[in-house]
PDB file of N, CA and C in Angstrom:
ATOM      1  N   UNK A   1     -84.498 -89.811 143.204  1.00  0.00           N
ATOM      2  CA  UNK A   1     -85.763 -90.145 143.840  1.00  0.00           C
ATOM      3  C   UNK A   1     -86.806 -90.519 142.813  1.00  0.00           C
ATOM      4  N   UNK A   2     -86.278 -90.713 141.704  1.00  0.00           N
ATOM      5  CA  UNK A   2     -87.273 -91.093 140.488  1.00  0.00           C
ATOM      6  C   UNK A   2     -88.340 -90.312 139.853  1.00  0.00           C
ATOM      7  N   UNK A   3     -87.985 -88.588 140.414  1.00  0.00           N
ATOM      8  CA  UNK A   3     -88.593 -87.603 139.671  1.00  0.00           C
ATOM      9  C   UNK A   3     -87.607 -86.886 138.076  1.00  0.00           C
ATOM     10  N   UNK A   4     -88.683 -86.801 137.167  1.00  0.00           N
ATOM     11  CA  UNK A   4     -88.846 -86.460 136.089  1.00  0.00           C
ATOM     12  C   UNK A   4     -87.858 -84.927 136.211  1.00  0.00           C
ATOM     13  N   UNK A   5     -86.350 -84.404 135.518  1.00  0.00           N
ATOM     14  CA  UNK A   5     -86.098 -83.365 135.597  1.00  0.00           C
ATOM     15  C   UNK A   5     -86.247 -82.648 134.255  1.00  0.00           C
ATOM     16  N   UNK A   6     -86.202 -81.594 134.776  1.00  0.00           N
ATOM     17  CA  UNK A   6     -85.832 -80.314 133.314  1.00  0.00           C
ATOM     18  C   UNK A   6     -85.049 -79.613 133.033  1.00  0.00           C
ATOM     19  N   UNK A   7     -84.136 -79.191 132.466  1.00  0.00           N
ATOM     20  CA  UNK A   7     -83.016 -78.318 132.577  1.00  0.00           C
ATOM     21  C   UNK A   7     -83.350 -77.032 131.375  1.00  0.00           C
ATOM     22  N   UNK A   8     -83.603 -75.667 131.702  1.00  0.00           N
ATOM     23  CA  UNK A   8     -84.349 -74.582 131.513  1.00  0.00           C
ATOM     24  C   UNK A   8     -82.697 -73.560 131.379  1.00  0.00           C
ATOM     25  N   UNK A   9     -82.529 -73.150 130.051  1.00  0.00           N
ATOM     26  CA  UNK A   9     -81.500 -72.106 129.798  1.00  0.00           C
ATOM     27  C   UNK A   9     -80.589 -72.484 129.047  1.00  0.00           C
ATOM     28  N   UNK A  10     -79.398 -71.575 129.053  1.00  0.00           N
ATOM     29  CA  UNK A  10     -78.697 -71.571 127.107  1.00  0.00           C
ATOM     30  C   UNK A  10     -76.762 -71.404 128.259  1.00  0.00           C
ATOM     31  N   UNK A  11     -76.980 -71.498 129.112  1.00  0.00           N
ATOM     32  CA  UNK A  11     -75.529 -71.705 129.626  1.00  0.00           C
ATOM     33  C   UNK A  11     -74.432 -72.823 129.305  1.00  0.00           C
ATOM     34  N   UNK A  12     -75.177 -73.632 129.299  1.00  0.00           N
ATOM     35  CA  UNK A  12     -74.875 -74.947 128.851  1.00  0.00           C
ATOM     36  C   UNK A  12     -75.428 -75.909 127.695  1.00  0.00           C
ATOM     37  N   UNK A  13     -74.946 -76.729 126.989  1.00  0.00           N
ATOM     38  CA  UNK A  13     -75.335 -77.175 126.221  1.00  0.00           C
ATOM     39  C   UNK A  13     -76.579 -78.726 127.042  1.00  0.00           C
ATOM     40  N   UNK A  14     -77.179 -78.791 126.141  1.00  0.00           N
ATOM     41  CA  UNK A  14     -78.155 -79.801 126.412  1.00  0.00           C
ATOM     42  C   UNK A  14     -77.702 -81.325 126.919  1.00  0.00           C
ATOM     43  N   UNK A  15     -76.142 -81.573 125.995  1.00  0.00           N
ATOM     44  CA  UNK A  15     -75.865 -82.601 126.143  1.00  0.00           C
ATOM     45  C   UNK A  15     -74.917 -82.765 126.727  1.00  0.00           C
ATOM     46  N   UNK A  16     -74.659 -81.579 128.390  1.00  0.00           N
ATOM     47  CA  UNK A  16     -73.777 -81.510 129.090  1.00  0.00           C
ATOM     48  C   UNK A  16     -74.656 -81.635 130.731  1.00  0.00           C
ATOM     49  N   UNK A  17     -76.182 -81.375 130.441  1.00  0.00           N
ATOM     50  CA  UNK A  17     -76.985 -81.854 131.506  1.00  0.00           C
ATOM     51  C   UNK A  17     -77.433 -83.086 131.824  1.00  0.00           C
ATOM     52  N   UNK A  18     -77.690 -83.620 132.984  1.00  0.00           N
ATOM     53  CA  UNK A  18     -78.489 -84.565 133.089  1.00  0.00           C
ATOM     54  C   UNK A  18     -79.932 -84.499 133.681  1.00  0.00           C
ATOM     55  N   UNK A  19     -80.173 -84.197 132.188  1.00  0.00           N
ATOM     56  CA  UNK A  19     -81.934 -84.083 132.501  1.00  0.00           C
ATOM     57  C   UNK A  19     -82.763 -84.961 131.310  1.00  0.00           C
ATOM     58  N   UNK A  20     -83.796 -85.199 132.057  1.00  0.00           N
ATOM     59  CA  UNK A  20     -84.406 -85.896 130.618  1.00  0.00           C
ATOM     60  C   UNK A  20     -85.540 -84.922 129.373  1.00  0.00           C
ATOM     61  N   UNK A  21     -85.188 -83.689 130.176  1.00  0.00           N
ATOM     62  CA  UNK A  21     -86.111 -82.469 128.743  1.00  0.00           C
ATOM     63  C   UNK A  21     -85.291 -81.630 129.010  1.00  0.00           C
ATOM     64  N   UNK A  22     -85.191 -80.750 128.076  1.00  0.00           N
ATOM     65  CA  UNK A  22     -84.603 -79.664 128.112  1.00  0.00           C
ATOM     66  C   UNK A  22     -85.269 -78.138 127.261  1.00  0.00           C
ATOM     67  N   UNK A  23     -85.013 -77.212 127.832  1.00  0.00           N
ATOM     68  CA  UNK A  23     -85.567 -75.975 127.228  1.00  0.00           C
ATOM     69  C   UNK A  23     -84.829 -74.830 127.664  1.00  0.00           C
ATOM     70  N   UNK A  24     -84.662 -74.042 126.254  1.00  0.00           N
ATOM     71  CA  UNK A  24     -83.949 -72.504 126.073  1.00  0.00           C
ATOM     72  C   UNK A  24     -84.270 -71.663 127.397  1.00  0.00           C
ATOM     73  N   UNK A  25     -85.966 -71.986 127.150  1.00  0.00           N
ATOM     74  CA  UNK A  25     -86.057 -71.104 128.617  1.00  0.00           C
ATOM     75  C   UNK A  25     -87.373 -71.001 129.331  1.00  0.00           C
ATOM     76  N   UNK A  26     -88.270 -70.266 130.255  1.00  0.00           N
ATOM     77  CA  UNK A  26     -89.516 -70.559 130.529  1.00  0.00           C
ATOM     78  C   UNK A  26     -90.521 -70.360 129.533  1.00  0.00           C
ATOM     79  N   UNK A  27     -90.032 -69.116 128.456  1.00  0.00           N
ATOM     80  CA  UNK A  27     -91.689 -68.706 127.481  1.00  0.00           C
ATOM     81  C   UNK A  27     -91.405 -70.311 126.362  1.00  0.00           C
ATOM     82  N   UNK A  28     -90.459 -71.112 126.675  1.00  0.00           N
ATOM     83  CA  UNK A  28     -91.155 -72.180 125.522  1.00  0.00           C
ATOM     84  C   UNK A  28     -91.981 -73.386 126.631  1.00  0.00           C
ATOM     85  N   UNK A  29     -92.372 -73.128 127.767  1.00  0.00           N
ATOM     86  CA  UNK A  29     -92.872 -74.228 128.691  1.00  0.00           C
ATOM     87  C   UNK A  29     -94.235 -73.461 128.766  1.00  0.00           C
ATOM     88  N   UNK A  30     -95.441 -74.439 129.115  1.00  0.00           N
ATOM     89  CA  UNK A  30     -96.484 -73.820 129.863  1.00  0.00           C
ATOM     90  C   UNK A  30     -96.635 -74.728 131.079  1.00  0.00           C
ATOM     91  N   UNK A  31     -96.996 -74.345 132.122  1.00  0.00           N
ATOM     92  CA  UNK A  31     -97.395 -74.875 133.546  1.00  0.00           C
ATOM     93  C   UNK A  31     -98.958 -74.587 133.813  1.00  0.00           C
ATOM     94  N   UNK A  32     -99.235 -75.555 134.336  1.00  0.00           N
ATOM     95  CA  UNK A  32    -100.892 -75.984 134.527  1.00  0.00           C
ATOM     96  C   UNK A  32    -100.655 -76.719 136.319  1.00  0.00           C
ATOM     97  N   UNK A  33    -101.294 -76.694 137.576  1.00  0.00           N
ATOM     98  CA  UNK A  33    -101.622 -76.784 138.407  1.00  0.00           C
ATOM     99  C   UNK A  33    -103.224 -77.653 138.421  1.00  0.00           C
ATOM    100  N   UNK A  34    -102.905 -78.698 138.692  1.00  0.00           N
ATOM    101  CA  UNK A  34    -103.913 -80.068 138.361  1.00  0.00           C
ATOM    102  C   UNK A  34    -104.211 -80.843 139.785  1.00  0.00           C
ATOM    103  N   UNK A  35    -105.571 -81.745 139.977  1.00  0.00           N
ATOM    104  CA  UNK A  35    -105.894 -82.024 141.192  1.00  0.00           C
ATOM    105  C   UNK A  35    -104.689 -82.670 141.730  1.00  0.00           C
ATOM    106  N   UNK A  36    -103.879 -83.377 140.634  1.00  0.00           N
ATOM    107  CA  UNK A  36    -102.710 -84.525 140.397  1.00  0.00           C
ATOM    108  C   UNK A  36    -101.202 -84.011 141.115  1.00  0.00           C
ATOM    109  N   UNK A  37    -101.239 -82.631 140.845  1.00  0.00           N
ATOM    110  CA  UNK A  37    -100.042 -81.807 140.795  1.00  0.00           C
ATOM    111  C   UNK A  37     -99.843 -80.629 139.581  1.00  0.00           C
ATOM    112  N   UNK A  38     -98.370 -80.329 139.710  1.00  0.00           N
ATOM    113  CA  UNK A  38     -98.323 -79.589 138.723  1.00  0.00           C
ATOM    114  C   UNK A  38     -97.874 -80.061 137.464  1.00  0.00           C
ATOM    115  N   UNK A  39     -98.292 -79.876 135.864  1.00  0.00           N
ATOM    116  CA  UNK A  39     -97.617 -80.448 134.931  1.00  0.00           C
ATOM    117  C   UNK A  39     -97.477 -79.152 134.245  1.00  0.00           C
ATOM    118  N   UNK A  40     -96.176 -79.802 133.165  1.00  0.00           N
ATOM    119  CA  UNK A  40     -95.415 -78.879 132.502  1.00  0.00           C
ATOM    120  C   UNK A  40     -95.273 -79.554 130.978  1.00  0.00           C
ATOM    121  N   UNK A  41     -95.835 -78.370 130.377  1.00  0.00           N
ATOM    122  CA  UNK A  41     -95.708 -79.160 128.734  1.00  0.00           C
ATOM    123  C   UNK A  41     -95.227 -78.011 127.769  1.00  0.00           C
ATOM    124  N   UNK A  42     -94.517 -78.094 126.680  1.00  0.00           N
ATOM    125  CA  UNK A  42     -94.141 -77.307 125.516  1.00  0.00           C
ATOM    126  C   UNK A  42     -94.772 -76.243 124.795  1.00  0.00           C
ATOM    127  N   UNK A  43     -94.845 -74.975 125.101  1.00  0.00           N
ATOM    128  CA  UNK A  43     -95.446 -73.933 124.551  1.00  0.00           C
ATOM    129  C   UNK A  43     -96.025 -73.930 123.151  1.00  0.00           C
TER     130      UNK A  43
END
Protein backbone atom coordinates (compact mmCIF):
# COMPACT_ATOMS: atom_id res chain seq x y z
CA UNK A 1 0.00 0.00 0.00
CA UNK A 2 3.09 2.20 -0.27
CA UNK A 3 3.63 2.55 3.49
CA UNK A 4 7.10 2.99 4.87
CA UNK A 5 7.97 -0.43 7.09
CA UNK A 6 10.22 -1.23 10.07
CA UNK A 7 11.36 -4.37 11.23
CA UNK A 8 12.14 -4.03 15.25
CA UNK A 9 14.24 -7.19 16.92
CA UNK A 10 17.34 -9.60 16.80
CA UNK A 11 15.35 -12.93 15.62
CA UNK A 12 16.28 -12.49 12.38
CA UNK A 13 18.83 -11.03 10.54
CA UNK A 14 18.24 -7.63 8.81
CA UNK A 15 18.92 -8.94 5.50
CA UNK A 16 16.32 -11.67 5.77
CA UNK A 17 13.43 -8.89 6.20
CA UNK A 18 11.67 -6.91 3.94
CA UNK A 19 11.70 -3.71 5.41
CA UNK A 20 13.20 -0.57 4.49
CA UNK A 21 14.72 0.33 8.37
CA UNK A 22 15.54 -1.82 10.67
CA UNK A 23 16.20 -1.84 14.52
CA UNK A 24 17.54 -4.21 17.46
CA UNK A 25 14.67 -2.99 19.24
CA UNK A 26 12.23 -0.16 20.62
CA UNK A 27 14.86 1.81 23.20
CA UNK A 28 16.94 2.59 19.84
CA UNK A 29 13.57 4.35 18.18
CA UNK A 30 11.83 7.47 19.52
CA UNK A 31 8.07 8.10 18.54
CA UNK A 32 6.57 11.58 18.41
CA UNK A 33 2.63 11.93 17.61
CA UNK A 34 2.37 15.06 15.12
CA UNK A 35 -0.71 17.08 13.64
CA UNK A 36 0.62 14.91 10.39
CA UNK A 37 0.61 11.54 12.21
CA UNK A 38 2.89 9.58 13.97
CA UNK A 39 6.76 9.72 13.18
CA UNK A 40 9.48 7.54 14.21
CA UNK A 41 13.16 8.45 14.26
CA UNK A 42 16.55 6.90 15.78
CA UNK A 43 17.24 7.30 19.44
Amino acid sequence: AGCTTLAVGDTHRPDELEADAHAPDLSHLRFAVTADGITVRAA
